[in-house]
Protein backbone atom coordinates (compact mmCIF):
# COMPACT_ATOMS: atom_id res chain seq x y z
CA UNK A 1 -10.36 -25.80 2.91
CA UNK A 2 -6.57 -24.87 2.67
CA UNK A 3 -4.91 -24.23 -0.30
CA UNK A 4 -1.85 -24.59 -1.66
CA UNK A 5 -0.32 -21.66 -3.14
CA UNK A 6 3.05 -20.55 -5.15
CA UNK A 7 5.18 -18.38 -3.32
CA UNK A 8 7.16 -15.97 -5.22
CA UNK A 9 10.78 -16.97 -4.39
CA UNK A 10 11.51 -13.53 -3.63
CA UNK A 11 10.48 -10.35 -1.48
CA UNK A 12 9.88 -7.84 -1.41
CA UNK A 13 9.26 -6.92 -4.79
CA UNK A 14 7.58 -3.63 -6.56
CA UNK A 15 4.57 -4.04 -9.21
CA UNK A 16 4.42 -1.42 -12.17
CA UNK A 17 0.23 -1.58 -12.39
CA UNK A 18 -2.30 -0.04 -14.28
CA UNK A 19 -5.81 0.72 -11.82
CA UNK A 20 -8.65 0.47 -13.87
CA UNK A 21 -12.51 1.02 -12.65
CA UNK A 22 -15.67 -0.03 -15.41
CA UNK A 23 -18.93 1.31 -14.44
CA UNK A 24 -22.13 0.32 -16.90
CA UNK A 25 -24.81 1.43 -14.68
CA UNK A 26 -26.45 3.95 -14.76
CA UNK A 27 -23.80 5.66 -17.35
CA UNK A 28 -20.61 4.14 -18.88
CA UNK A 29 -17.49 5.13 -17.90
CA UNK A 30 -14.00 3.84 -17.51
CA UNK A 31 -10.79 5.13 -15.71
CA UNK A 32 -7.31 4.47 -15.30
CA UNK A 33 -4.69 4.73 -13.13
CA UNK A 34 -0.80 3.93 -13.43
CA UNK A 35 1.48 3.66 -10.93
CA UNK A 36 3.23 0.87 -8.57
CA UNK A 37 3.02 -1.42 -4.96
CA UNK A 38 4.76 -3.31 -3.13
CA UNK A 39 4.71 -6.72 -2.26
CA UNK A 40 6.54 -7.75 1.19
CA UNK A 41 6.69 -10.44 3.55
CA UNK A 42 5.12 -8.72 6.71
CA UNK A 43 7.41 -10.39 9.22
CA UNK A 44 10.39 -9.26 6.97
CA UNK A 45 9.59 -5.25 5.23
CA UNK A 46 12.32 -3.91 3.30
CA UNK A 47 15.06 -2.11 5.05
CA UNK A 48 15.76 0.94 2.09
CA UNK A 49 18.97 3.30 2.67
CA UNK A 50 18.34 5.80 4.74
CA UNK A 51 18.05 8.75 2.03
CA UNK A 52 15.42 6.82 0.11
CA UNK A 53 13.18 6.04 3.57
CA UNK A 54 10.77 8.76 2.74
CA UNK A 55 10.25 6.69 -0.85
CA UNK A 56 8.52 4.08 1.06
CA UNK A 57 7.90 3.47 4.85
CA UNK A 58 4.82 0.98 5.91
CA UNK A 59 3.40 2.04 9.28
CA UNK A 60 1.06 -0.02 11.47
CA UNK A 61 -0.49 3.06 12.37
CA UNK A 62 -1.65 3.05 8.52
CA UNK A 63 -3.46 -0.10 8.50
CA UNK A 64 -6.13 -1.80 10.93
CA UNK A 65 -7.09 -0.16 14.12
CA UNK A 66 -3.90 1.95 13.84
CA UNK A 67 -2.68 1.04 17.28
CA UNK A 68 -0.58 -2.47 17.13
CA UNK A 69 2.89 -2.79 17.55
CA UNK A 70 3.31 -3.99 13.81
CA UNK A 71 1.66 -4.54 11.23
CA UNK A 72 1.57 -8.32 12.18
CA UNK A 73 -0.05 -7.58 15.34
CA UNK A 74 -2.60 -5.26 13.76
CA UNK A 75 -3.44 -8.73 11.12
CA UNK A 76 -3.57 -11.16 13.70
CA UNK A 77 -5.78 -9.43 16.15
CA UNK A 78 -8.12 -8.81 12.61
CA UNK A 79 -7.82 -12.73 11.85
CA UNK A 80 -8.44 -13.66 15.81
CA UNK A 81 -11.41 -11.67 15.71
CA UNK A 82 -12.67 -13.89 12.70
CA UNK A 83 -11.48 -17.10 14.56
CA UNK A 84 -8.81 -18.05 12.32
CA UNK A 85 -5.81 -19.51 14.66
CA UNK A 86 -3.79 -21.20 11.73
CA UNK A 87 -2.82 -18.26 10.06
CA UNK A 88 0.82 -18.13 11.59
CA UNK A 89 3.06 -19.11 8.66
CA UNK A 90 4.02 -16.21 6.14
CA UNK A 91 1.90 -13.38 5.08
CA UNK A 92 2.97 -11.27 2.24
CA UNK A 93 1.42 -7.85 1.69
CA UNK A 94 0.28 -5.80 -1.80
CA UNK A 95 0.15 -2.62 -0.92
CA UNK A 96 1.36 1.06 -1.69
CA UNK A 97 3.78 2.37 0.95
CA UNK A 98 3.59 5.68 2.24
CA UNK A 99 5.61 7.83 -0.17
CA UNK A 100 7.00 11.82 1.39
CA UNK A 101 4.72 11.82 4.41
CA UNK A 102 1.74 10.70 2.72
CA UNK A 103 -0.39 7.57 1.86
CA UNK A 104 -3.71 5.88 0.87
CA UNK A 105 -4.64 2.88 0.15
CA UNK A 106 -8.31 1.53 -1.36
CA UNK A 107 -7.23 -1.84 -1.71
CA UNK A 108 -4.41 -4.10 0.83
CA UNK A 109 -4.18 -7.61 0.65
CA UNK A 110 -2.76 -9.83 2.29
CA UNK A 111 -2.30 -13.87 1.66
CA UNK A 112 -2.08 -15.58 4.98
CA UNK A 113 -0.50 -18.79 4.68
CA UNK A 114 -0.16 -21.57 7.72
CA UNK A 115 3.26 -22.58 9.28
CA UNK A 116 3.64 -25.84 6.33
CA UNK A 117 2.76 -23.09 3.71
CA UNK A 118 -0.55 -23.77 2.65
CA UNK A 119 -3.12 -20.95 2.40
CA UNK A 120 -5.35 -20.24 4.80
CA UNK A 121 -7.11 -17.11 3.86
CA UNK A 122 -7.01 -13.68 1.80
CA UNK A 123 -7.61 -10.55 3.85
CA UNK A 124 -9.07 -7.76 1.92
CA UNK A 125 -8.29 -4.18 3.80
CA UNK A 126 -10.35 -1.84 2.35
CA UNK A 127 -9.85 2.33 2.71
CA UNK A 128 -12.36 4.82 1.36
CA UNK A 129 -11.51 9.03 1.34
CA UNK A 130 -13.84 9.65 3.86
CA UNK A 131 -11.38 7.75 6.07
CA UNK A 132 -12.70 4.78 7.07
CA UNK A 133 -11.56 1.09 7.15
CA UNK A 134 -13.18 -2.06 6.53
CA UNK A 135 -11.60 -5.96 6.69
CA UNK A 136 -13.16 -8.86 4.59
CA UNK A 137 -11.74 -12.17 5.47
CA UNK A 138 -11.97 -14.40 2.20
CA UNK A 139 -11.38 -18.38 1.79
CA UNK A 140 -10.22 -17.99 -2.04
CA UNK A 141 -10.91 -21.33 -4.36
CA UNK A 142 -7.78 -23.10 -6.26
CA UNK A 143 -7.97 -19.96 -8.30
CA UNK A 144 -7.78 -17.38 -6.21
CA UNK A 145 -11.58 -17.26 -6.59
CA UNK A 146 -13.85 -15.71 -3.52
CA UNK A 147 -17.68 -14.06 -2.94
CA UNK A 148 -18.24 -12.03 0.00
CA UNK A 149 -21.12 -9.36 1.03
CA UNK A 150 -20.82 -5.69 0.02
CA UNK A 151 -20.92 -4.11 3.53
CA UNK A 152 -18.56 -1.00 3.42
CA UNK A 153 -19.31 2.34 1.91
CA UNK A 154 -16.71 3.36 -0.60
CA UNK A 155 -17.77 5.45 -3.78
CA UNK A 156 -20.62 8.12 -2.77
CA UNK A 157 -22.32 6.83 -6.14
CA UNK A 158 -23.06 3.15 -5.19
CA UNK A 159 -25.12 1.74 -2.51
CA UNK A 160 -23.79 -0.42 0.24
CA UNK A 161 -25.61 -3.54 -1.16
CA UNK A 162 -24.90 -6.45 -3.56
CA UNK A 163 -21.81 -8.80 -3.28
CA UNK A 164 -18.35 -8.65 -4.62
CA UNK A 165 -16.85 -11.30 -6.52
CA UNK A 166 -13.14 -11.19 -6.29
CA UNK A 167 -10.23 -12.95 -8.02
CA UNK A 168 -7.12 -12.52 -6.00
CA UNK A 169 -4.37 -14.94 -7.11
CA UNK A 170 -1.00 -14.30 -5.29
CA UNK A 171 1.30 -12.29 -7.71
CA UNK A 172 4.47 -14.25 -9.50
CA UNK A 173 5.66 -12.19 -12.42
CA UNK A 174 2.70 -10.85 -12.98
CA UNK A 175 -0.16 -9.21 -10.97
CA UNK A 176 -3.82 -9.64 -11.79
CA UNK A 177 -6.67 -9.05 -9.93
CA UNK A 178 -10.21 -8.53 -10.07
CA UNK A 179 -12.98 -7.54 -8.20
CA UNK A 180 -16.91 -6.95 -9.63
CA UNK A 181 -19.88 -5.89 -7.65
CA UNK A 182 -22.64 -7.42 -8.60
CA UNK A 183 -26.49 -7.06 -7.89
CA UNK A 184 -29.52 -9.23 -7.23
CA UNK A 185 -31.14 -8.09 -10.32
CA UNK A 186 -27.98 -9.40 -12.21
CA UNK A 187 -26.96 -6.33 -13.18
CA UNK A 188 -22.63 -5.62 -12.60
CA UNK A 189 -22.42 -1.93 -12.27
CA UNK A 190 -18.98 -1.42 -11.18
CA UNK A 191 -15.37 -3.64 -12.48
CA UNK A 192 -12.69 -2.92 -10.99
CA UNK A 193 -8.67 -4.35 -12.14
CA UNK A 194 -5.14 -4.45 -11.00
CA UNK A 195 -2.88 -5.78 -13.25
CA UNK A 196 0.92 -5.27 -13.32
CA UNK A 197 4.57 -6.54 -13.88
CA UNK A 198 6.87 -7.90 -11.42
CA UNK A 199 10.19 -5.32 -10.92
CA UNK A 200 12.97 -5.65 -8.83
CA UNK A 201 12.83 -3.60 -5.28
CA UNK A 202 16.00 -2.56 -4.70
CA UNK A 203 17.36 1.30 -4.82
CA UNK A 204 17.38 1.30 -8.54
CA UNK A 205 14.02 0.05 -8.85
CA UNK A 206 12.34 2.01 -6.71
CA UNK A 207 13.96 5.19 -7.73
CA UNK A 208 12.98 4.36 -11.64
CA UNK A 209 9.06 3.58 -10.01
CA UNK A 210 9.17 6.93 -8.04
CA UNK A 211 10.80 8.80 -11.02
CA UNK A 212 8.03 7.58 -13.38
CA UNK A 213 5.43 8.40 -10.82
CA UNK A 214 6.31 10.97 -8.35
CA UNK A 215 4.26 11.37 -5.38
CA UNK A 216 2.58 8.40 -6.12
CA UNK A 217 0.20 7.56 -3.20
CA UNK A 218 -0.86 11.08 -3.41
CA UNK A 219 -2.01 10.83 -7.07
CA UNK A 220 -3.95 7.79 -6.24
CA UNK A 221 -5.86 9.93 -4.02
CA UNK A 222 -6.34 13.33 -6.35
CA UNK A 223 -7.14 10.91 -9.11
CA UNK A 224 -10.06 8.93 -7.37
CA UNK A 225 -11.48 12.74 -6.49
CA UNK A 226 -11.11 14.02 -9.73
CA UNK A 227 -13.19 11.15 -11.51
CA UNK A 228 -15.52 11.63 -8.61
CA UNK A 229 -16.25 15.48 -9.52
CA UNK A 230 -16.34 14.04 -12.89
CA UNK A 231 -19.51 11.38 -12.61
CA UNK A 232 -21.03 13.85 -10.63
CA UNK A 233 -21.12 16.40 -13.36
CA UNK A 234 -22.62 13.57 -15.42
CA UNK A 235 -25.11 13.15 -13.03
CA UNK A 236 -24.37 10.70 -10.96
CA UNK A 237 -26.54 10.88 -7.91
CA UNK A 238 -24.44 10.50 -4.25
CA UNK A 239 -25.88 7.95 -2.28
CA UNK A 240 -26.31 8.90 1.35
CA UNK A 241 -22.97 7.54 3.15
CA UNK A 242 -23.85 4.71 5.95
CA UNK A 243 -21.91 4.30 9.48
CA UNK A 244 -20.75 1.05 9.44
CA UNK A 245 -20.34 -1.25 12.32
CA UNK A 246 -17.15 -1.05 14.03
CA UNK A 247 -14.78 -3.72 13.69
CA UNK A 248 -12.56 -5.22 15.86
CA UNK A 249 -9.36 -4.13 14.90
CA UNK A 250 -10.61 -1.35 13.02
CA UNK A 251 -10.79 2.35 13.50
């Protein structure tokens, strides 16, 4: 069923947000990450001044199968294959952009909204450091509220097993999302959050973002191997990593 949704009056638009993962099982242990993302309309990216451009660029070859013409193509060809048709309204993006030649993301979403502005469906693109890419297409409640399958390998310590439960409500002023894996035993090993503050996205802003965290996409991806090394030398045991099935409009 669609849903109707409030659209922030304004895009694009950076996030300051604060990352943080809560395992319980088998050992505790908590991170946390600061930095900031971008929310766009993805028929409409920002166009920055050419001396900040390296601050922030979103490629299409950074997202899907890497191939389409834009990043709308690359969604709509991802939707299609899902048979969702009524999807052609406004999307807007969270995302980090790729900052000095360099990017990764472990979490895009996008809210996909029909042509009279209802929403149709949250896509979930999901990127793990061995390099792979994974879609879940989501029909979100009233509050932002969706289950789906576990299906993707992402952290060498967790199985590919159990379902997430997700709470993606689009951002307004604030950002908050949240996404839990949970077992069949009941158990909830792994918590993750994003929570953050709208900011303005103009030259200022995103100067005082990239100021406060330089190089940030880059850090996003040291950090995640750092706490990796870490749970390992606390004996976390690496799960074998699975193949998945290709996707269509996936690499």
């Amino acid at each position: 069923m669609k849903t109707t949704a409030p659209i922030p009056p304004l895009v694009p638009a950076l996030y300051e947000t604060e990352i943080a993962h809560t395992r319980v099982t088998p050992l505790r242990h908590r991170l946390r990450h600061r930095t900031y993302m971008w929310l766009v309309d993805l028929d409409d990216p920002p166009l920055l001044p050419r001396p900040l451009r390296p601050l922030a660029r979103f490629d299409p070859a950074d997202h899907f199968d890497g191939d389409a013409p834009s990043l709308r193509a690359g969604l709509d060809a991802r939707l299609a294959a899902h048979g969702v048709h009524d999807a052609d309204g406004r999307v807007l993006m969270l995302a980090h952009a790729r900052v000095l030649g360099h990017v990764f993301n472990p979490l895009t979403l996008y809210w996909c909204h029909d042509r009279a502005g209802r929403l149709v469906c949250v896509v979930a693109e999901v990127h793990n450091t061995y390099g792979g890419r994974h879609t879940y297409l989501l029909r979100t409640d009233e509050r932002g509220r969706a289950e789906t399958a576990k299906d993707f390998y992402v952290s060498p310590f967790l199985d590919v097993a159990g379902t997430y439960r997700m709470r993606l409500p689009l951002p307004g002023d604030r950002l908050d999302l949240t996404v839990q894996l949970r077992h069949t035993d009941g158990s909830r090993p792994l918590t993750a959050t994003v929570r953050g503050t709208r900011r303005p996205a103009g030259p200022r802003g995103l100067l005082a973002a990239a100021l406060r965290h330089p190089w940030s996409t880059a850090a996003v991806s040291l950090g995640i191997r750092r706490h990796g090394v870490h749970l390992y030398l606390k004996g976390l045991r690496v799960r074998p990593r699975t193949i998945p099935t290709p996707q269509e409009g996936t690499p």
